[in-house]
Protein backbone atom coordinates (compact mmCIF):
# COMPACT_ATOMS: atom_id res chain seq x y z
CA UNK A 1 138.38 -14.02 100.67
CA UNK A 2 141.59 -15.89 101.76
CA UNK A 3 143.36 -13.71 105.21
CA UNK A 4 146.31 -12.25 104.63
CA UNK A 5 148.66 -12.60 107.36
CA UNK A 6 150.62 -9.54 108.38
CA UNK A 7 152.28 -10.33 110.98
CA UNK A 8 154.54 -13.38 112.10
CA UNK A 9 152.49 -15.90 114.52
CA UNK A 10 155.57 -16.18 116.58
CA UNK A 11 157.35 -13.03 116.72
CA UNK A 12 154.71 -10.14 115.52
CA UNK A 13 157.40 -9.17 112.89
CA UNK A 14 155.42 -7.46 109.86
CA UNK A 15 158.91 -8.22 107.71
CA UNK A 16 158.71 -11.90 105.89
CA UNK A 17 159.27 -13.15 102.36
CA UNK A 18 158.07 -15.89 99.91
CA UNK A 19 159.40 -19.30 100.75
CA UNK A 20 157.21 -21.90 98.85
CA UNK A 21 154.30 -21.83 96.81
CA UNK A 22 153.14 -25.45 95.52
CA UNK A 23 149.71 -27.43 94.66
CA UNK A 24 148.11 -29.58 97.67
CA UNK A 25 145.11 -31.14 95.83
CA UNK A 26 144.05 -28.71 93.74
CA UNK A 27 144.09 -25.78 96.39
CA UNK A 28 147.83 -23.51 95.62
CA UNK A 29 149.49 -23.41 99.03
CA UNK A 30 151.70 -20.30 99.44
CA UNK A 31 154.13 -20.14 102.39
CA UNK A 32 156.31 -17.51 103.54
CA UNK A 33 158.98 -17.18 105.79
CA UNK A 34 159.52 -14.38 108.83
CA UNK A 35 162.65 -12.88 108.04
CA UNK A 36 162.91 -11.26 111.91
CA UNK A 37 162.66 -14.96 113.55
CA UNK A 38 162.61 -17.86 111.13
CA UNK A 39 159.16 -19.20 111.07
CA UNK A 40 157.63 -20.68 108.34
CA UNK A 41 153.91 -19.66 107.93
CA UNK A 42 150.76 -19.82 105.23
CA UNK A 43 149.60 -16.61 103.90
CA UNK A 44 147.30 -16.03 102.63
CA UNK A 45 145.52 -18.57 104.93
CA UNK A 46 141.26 -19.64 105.39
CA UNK A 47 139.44 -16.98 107.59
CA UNK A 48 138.29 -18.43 110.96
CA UNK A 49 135.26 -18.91 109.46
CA UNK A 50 136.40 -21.11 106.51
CA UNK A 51 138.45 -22.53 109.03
CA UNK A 52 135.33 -23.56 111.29
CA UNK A 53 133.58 -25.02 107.70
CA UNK A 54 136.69 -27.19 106.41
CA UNK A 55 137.31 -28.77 109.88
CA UNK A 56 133.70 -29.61 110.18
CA UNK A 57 133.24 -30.61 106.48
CA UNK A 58 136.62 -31.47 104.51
CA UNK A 59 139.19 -32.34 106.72
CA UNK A 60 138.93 -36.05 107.66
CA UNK A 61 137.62 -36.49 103.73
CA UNK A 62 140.27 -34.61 102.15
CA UNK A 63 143.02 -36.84 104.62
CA UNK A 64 141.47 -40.29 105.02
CA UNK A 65 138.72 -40.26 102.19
CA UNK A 66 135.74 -40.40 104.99
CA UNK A 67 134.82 -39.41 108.55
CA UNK A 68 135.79 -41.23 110.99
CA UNK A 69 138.66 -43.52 111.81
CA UNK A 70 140.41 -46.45 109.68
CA UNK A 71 142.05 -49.58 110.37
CA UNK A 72 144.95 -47.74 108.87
CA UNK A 73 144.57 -44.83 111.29
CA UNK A 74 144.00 -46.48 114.39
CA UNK A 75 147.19 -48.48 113.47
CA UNK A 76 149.62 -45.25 113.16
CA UNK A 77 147.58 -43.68 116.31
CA UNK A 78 147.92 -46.84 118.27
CA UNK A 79 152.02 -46.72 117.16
CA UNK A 80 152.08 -43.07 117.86
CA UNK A 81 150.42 -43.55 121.50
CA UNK A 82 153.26 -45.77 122.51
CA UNK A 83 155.79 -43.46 120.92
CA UNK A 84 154.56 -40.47 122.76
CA UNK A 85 154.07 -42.42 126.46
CA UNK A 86 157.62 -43.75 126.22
CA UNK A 87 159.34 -40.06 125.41
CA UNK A 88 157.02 -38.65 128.30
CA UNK A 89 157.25 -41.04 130.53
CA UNK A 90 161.51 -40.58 130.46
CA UNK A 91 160.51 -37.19 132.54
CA UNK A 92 156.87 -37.71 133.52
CA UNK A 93 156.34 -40.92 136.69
CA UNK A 94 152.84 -39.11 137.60
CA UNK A 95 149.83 -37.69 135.89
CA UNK A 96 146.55 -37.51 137.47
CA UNK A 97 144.28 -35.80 135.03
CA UNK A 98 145.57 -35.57 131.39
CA UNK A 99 143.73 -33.17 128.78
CA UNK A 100 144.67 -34.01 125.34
CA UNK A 101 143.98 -31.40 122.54
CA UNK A 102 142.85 -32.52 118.92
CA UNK A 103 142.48 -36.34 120.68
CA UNK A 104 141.05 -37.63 117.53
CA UNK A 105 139.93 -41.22 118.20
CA UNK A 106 141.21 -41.30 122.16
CA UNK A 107 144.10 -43.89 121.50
CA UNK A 108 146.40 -41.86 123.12
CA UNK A 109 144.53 -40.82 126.12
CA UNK A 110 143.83 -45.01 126.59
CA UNK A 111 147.31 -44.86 126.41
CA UNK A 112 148.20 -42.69 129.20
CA UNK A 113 145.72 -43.77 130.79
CA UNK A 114 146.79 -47.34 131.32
CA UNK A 115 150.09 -46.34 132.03
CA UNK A 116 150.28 -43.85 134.31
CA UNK A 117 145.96 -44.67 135.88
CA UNK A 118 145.44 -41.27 135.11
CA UNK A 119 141.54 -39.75 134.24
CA UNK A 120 141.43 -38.83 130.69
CA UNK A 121 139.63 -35.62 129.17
CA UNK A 122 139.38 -34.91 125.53
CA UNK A 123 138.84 -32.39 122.32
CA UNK A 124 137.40 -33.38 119.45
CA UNK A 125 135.94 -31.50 116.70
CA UNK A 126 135.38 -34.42 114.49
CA UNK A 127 131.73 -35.98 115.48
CA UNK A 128 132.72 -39.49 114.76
CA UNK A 129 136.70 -39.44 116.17
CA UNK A 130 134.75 -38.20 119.34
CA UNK A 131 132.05 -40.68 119.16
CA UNK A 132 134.71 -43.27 118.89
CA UNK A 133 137.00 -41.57 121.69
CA UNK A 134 133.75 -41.68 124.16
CA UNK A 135 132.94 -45.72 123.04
CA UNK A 136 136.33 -45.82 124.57
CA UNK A 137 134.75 -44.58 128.13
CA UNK A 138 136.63 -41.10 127.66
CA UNK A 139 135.27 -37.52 127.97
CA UNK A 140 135.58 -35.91 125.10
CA UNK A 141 133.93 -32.22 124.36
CA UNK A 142 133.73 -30.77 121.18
CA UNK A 143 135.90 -27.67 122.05
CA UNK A 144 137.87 -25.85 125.14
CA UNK A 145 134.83 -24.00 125.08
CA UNK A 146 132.46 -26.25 126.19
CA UNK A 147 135.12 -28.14 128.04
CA UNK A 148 135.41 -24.77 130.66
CA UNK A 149 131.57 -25.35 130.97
CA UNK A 150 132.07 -28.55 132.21
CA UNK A 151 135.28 -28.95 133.47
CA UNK A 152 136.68 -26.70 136.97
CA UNK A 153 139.97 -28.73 137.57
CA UNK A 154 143.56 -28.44 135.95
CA UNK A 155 145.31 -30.74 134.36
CA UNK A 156 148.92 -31.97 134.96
CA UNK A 157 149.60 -33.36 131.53
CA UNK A 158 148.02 -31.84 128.47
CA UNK A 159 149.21 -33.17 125.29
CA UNK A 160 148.56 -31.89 121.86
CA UNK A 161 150.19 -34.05 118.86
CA UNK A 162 149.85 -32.62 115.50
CA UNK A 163 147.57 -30.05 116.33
CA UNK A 164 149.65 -26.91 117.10
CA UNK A 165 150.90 -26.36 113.27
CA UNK A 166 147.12 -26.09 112.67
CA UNK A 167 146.57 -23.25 115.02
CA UNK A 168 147.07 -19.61 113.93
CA UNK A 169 148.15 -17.83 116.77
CA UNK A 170 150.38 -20.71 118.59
CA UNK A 171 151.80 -18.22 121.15
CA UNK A 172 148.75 -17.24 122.86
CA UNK A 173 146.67 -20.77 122.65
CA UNK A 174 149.58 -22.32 124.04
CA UNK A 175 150.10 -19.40 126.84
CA UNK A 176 145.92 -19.54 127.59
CA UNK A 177 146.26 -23.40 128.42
CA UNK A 178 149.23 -22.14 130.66
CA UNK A 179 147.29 -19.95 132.67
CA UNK A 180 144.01 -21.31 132.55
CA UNK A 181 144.29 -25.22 132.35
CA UNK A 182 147.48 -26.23 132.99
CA UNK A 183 148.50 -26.70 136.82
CA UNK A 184 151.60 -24.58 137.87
CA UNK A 185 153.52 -28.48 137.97
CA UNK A 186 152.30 -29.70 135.24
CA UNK A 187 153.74 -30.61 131.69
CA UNK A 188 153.13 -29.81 128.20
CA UNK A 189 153.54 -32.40 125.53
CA UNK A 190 153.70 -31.74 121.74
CA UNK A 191 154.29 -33.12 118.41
CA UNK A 192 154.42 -31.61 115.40
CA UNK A 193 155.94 -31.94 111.64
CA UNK A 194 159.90 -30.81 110.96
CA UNK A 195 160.23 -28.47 108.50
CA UNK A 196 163.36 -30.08 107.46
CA UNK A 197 162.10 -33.58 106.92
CA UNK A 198 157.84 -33.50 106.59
CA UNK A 199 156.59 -31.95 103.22
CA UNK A 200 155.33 -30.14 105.68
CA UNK A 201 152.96 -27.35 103.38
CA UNK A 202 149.55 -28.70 103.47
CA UNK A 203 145.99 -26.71 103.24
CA UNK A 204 145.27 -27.30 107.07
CA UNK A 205 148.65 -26.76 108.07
CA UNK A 206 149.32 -22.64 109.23
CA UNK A 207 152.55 -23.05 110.81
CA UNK A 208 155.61 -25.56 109.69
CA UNK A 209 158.12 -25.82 112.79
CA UNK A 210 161.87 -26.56 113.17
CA UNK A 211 163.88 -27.67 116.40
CA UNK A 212 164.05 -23.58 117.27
CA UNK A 213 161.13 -21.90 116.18
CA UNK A 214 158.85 -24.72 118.42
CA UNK A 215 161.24 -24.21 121.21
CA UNK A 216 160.97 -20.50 120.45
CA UNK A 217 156.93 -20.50 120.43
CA UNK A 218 156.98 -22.58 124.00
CA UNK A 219 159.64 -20.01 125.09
CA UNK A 220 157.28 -17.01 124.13
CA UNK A 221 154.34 -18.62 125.88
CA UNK A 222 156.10 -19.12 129.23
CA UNK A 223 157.49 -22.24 129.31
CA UNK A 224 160.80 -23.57 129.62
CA UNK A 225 161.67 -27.11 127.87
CA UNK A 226 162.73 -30.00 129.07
CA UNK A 227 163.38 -32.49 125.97
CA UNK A 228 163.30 -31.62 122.67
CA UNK A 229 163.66 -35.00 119.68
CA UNK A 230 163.51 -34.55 116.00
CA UNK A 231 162.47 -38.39 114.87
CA UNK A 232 160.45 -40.61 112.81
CA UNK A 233 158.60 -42.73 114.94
CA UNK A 234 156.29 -44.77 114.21
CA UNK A 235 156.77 -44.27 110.72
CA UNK A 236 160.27 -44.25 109.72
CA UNK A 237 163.89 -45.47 111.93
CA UNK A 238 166.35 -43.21 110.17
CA UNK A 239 164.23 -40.19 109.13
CA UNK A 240 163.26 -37.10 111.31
CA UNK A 241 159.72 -36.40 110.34
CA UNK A 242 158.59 -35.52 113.74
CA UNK A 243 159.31 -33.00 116.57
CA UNK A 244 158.28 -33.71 119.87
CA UNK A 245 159.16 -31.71 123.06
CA UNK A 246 158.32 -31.69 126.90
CA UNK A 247 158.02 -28.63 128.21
CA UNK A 248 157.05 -27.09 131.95
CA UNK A 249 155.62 -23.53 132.87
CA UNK A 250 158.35 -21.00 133.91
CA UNK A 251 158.67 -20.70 137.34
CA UNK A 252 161.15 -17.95 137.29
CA UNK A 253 160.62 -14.78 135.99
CA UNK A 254 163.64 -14.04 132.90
CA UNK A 255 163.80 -12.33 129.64
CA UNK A 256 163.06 -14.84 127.32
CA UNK A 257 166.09 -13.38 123.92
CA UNK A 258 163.97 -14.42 120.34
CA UNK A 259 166.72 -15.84 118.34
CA UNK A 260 166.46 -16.03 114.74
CA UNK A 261 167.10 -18.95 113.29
CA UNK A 262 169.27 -18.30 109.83
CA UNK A 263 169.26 -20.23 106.50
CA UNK A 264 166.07 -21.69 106.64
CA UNK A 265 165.60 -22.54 103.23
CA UNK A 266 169.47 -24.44 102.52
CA UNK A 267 168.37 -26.36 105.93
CA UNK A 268 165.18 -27.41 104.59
CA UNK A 269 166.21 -28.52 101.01
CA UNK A 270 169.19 -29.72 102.68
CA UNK A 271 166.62 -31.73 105.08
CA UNK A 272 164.63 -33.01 101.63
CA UNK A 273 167.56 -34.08 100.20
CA UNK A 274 168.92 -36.33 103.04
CA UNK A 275 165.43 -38.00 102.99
CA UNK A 276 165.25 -38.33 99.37
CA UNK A 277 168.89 -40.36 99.78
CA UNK A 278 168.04 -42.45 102.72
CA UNK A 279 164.87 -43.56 101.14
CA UNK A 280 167.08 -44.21 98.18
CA UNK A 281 169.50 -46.38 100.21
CA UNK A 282 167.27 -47.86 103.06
CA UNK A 283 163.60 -47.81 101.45
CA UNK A 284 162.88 -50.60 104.17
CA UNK A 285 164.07 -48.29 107.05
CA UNK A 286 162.77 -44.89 105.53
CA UNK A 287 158.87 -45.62 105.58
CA UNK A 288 157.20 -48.26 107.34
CA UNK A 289 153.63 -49.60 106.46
CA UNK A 290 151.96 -50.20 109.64
């Protein structure tokens, strides 16, 4: 049986109401929305369980069509990489050991890795995004689990792009890799779909972000931000499909005020309809094929 979630991932609020409900090949996606803080969340959702299965079984089919990576995948990966080391490296001139969450086929961590000489460390799930990842000479483990069995040092970048939306209780995975992984001057990098551009409500995706509920989930985990972007890149110039943010663990202790984030729903059709117009007018600009 589906889980039915009570309680907003972000705030713990047990007061939300229906946002979307639509068809993402043939499974009905229903999404509501936390009427105490703003977030956007699937419910009912899979169990853990299920969870485990479709990652294991489904996911790379139901997205790519097979198991392990495409031409077409590396390409956007290999664009994304150089997207992502560019916005860190405005903030970031050092990282020594880098951890990257979800790191699919290790493109990213080669990345960082050539720029900044750093020793890369990797999650995978996927057996043959990891096997690729490794060809690449990277560590990769399977999950944090067995990474903590291997693995006594901190990290002073971790990175997780696309990944966190996928998670269903952001707050406390993002505050364990703050206390257990993370060293006390180290950075936090993520990237996730805007609510107000992305379609955003897919079967694997829990969670469906804007500017202030990500800032607001980094906030409640103990972290203060340093840059947040709403963008497109690699995919589109004029579109903001993306969020990315930089953020640091607080150093100072402070009461951390949850802001809710009003009219979620006329900012997201709002959102749709500015992408629907500048695909209209710029089709060139609005979606690249790389």
């Amino acid at each position: 049986m589906p889980e039915i979630v009570t309680h907003c991932p972000l705030c713990n609020s047990d007061r939300s109401r229906s946002f979307d409900q639509r068809e993402f090949r043939g499974q009905t996606i229903t999404n509501c929305v936390c009427i105490n803080c703003g977030l956007v969340y699937q419910s009912p959702r899979m169990t853990e369980a299920e969870s485990a299965e479709f990652y294991a079984a489904e996911y790379r089919r139901m997205y790519q069509g097979e198991e392990g990576p495409n031409a077409k995948d590396l390409a956007v990966q290999h664009a994304r990489a150089d997207t992502l080391f560019a916005f860190t490296h405005r903030h970031v001139q050092n990282v020594t050991r880098h951890l990257d969450v979800g790191c699919s086929s290790g493109l990213l961590l080669q990345r960082f890795r050539d720029g900044f000489g750093s020793q890369p460390v990797g999650i995978e799930p996927g057996d043959a995004y990891r096997a690729h990842a490794q060809r690449l000479g990277i560590t990769v483990y399977a999950s944090l689990d067995e990474l903590r069995k291997n693995e006594s040092a901190c990290f002073d970048l971790i990175s997780m792009a696309h990944v966190l939306e996928h998670l269903p209780k952001p707050v406390e995975y993002l505050a364990d890799l703050r206390e257990t992984l993370l060293a006390s001057g180290g950075a936090i990098l993520l990237e996730v779909p805007n609510l107000y551009a992305h379609d955003s409500f897919e079967t694997a995706h829990l969670l469906s972000f804007s500017t202030a509920t990500l800032a607001a989930t980094l906030e409640q985990a103990g972290y203060d931000v340093i840059q947040i972007e709403a963008h497109g890149r690699p995919r589109t110039d004029i579109i903001p499909y993306y969020l990315t943010v930089l953020a640091k663990p607080r150093t100072q202790r402070k009461t951390i005020e949850l802001r809710r984030e009003s009219f979620v729903s006329f900012k997201r059709r709002l959102g749709l309809l500015r992408r629907r117009v500048l695909a209209r007018l710029f089709p060139g600009k609005a979606w690249k094929n790389l």
